[in-house]
N, C-alpha and C. Protein backbone atom coordinates (compact mmCIF):
# COMPACT_ATOMS: atom_id res chain seq x y z
N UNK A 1 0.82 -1.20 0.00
CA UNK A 1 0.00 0.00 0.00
C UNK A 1 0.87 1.27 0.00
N UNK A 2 1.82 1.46 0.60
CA UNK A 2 2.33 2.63 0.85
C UNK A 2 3.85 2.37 -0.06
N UNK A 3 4.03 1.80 -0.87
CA UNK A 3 4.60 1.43 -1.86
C UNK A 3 4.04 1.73 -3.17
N UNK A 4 2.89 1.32 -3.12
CA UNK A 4 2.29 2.07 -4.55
C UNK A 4 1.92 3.64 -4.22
N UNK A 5 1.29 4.27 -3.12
CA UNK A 5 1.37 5.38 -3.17
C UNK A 5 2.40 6.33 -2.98
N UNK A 6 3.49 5.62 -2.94
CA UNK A 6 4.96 6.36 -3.19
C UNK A 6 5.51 6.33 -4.84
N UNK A 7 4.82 5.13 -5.80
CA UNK A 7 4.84 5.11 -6.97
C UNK A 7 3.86 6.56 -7.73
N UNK A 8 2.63 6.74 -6.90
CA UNK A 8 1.87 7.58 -7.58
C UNK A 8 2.72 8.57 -7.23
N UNK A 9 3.46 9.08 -6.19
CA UNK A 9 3.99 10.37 -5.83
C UNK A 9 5.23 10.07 -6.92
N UNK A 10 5.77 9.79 -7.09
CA UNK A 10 6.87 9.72 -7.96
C UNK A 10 6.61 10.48 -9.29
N UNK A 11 5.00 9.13 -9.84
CA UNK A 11 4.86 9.60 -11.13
C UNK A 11 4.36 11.01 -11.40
N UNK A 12 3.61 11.87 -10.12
CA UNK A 12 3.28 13.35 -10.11
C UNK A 12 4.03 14.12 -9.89
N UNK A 13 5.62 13.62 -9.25
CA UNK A 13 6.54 14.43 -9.09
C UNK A 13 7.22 14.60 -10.30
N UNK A 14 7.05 13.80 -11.01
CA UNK A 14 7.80 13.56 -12.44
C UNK A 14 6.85 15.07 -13.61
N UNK A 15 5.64 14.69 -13.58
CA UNK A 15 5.10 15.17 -13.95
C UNK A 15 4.75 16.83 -13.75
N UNK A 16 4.91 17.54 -12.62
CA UNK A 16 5.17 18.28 -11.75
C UNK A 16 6.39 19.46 -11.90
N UNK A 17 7.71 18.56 -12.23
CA UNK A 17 9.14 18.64 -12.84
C UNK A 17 9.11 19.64 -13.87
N UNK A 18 8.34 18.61 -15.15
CA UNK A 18 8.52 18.78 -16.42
C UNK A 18 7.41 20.16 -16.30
N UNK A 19 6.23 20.45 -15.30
CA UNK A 19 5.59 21.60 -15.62
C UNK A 19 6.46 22.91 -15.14
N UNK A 20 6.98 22.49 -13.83
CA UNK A 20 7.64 23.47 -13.57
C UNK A 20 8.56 23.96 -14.82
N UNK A 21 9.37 22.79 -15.64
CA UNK A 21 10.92 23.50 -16.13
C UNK A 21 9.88 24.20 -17.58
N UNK A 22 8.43 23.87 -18.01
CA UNK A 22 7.96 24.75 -18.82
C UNK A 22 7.66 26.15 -18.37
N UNK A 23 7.31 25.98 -17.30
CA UNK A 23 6.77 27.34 -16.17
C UNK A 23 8.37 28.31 -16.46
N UNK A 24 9.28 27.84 -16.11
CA UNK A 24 10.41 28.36 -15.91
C UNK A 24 10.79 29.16 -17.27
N UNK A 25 10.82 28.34 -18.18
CA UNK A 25 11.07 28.67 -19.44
C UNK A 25 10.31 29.70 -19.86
N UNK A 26 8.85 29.93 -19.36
CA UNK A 26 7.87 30.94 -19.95
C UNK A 26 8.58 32.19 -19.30
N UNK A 27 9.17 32.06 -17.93
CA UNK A 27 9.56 33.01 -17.15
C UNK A 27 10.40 33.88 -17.47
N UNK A 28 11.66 32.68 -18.60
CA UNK A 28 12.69 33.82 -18.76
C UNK A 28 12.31 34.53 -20.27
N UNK A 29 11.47 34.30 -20.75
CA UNK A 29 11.01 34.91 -21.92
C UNK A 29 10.24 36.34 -21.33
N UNK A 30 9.44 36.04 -20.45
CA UNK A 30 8.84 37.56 -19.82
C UNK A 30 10.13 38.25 -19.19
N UNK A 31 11.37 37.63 -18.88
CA UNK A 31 12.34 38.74 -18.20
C UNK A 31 12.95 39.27 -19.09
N UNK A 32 13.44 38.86 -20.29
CA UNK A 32 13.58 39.39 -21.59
C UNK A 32 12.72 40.54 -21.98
N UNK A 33 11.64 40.05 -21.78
CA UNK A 33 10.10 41.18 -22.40
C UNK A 33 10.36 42.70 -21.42
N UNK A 34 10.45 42.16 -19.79
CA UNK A 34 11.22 43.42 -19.01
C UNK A 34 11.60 43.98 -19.11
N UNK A 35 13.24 43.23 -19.41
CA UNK A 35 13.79 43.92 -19.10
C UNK A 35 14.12 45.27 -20.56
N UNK A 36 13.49 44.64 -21.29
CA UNK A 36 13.48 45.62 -23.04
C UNK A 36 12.85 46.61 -22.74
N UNK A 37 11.69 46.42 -21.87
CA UNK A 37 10.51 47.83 -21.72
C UNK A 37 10.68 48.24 -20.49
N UNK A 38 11.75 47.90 -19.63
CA UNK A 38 12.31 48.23 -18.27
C UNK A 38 10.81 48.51 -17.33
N UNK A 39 10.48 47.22 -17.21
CA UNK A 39 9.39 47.01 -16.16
C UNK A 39 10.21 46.22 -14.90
N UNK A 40 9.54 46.28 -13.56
CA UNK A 40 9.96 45.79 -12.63
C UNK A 40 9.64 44.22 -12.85
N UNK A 41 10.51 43.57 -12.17
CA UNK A 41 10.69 42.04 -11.96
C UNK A 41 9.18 41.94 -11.53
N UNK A 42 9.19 42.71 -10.42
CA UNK A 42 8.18 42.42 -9.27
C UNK A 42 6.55 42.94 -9.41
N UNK A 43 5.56 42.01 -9.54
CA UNK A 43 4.35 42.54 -10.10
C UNK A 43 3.41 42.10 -9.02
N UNK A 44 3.24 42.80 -7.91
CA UNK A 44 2.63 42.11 -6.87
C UNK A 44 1.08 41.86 -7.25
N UNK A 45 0.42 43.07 -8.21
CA UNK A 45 -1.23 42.46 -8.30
C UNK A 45 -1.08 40.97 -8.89
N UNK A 46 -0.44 40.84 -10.26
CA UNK A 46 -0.18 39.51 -10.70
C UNK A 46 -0.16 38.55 -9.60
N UNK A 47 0.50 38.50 -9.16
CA UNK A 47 0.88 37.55 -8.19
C UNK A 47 -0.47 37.15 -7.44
N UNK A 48 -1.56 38.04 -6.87
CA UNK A 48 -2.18 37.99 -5.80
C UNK A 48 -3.33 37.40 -7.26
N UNK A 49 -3.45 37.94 -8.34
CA UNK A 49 -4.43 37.17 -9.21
C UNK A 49 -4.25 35.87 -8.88
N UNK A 50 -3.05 35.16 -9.82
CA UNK A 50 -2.77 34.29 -9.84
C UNK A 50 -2.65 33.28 -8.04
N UNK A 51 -2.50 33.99 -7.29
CA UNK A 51 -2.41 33.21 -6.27
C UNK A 51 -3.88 32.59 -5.98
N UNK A 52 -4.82 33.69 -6.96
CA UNK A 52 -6.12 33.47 -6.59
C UNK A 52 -6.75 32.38 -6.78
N UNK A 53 -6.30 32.19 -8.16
CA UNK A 53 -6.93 31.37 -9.23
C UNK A 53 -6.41 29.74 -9.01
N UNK A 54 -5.19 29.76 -8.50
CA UNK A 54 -4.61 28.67 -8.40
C UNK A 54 -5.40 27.94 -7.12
N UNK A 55 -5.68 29.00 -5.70
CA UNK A 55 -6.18 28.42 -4.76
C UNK A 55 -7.84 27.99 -4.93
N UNK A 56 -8.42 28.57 -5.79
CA UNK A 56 -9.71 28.43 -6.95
C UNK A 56 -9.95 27.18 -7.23
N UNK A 57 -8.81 26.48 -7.40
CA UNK A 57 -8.67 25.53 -8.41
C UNK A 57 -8.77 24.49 -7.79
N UNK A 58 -8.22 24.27 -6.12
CA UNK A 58 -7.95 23.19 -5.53
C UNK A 58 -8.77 22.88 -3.91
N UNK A 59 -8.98 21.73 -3.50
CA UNK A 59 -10.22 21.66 -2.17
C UNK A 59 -9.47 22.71 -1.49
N UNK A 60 -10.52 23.03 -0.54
CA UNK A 60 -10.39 23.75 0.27
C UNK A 60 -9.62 23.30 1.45
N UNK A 61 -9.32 21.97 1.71
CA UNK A 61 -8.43 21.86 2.70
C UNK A 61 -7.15 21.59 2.43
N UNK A 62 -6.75 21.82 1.39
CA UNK A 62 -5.30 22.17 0.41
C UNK A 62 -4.85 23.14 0.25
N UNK A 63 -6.07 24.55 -0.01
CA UNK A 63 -5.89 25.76 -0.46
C UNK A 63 -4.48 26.38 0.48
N UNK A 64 -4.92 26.44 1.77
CA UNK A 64 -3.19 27.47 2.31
C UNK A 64 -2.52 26.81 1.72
N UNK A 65 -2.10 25.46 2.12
CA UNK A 65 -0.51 24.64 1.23
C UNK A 65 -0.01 25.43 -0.35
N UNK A 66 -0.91 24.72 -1.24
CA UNK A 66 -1.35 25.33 -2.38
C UNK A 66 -0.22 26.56 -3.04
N UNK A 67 -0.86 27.37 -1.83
CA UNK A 67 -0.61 28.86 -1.79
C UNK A 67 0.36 29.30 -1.47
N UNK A 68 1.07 28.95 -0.15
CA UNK A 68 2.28 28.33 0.23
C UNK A 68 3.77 27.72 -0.85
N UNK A 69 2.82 27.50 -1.87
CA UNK A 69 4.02 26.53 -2.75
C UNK A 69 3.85 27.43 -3.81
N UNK A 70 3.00 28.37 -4.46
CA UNK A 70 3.18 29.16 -5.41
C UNK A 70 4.11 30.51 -4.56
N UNK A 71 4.05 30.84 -3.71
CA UNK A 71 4.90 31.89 -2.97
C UNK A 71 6.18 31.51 -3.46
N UNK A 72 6.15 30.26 -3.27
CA UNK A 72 7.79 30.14 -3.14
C UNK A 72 8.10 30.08 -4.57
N UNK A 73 7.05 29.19 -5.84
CA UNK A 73 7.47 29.36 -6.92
C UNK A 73 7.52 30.86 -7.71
N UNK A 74 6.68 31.83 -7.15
CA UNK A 74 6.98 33.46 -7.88
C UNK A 74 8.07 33.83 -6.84
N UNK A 75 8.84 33.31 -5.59
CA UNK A 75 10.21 33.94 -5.09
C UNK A 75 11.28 33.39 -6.04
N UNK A 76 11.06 32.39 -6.74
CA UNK A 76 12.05 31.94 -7.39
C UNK A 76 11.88 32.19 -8.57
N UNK A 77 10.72 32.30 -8.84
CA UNK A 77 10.71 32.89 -10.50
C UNK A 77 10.97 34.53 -10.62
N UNK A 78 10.91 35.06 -9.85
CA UNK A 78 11.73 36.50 -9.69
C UNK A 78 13.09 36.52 -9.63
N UNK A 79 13.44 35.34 -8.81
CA UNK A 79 15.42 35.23 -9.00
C UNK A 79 15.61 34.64 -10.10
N UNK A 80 14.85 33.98 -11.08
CA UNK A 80 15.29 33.60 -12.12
C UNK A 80 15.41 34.62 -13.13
N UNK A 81 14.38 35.57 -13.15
CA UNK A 81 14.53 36.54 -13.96
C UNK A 81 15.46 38.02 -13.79
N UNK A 82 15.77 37.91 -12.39
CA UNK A 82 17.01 38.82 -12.41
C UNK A 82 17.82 38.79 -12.20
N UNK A 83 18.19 36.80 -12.79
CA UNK A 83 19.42 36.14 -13.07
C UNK A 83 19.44 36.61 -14.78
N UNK A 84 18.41 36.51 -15.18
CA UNK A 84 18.22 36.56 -16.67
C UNK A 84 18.84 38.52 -17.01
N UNK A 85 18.45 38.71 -16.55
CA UNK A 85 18.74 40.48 -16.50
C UNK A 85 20.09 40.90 -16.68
């Protein structure tokens, strides 16, 4: 039992991976787009949309976590892009 549900976590971590390194990729194309029209890295309404929509999306007794884990993915997608810079 807890062998196969370490198989399902695997195969969503796998899956998960490959969204993130697309996520990533979209990221450094908008820091490019930035930094050409010299906009800030940092877009806090964005963020609070998107934090919206994502917690929208998932039960309600997930939502803080959720939310929690996109924080950390727009802290890092901001250092990615003013690595890109």
């Amino acid at each position: 039992m807890l062998s196969d549900l370490r198989k399902q976590i695997d195969l969503i971590d796998c899956d998960i991976s490959k969204l993130l390194e697309k996520r990533l990729n979209v990221v450094l194309k908008i820091a490019k787009i930035k930094s050409q029209e010299d906009i800030d890295i940092y877009d806090e309404e964005r963020e609070n949309v998107v934090l919206k929509k994502v917690k929208e999306n998932v039960s309600e007794s997930v939502s803080s976590y959720v939310g929690e884990i996109y924080k950390k993915i727009f802290e890092v997608s901001r250092e990615c892009q003013k690595n890109e810079k």
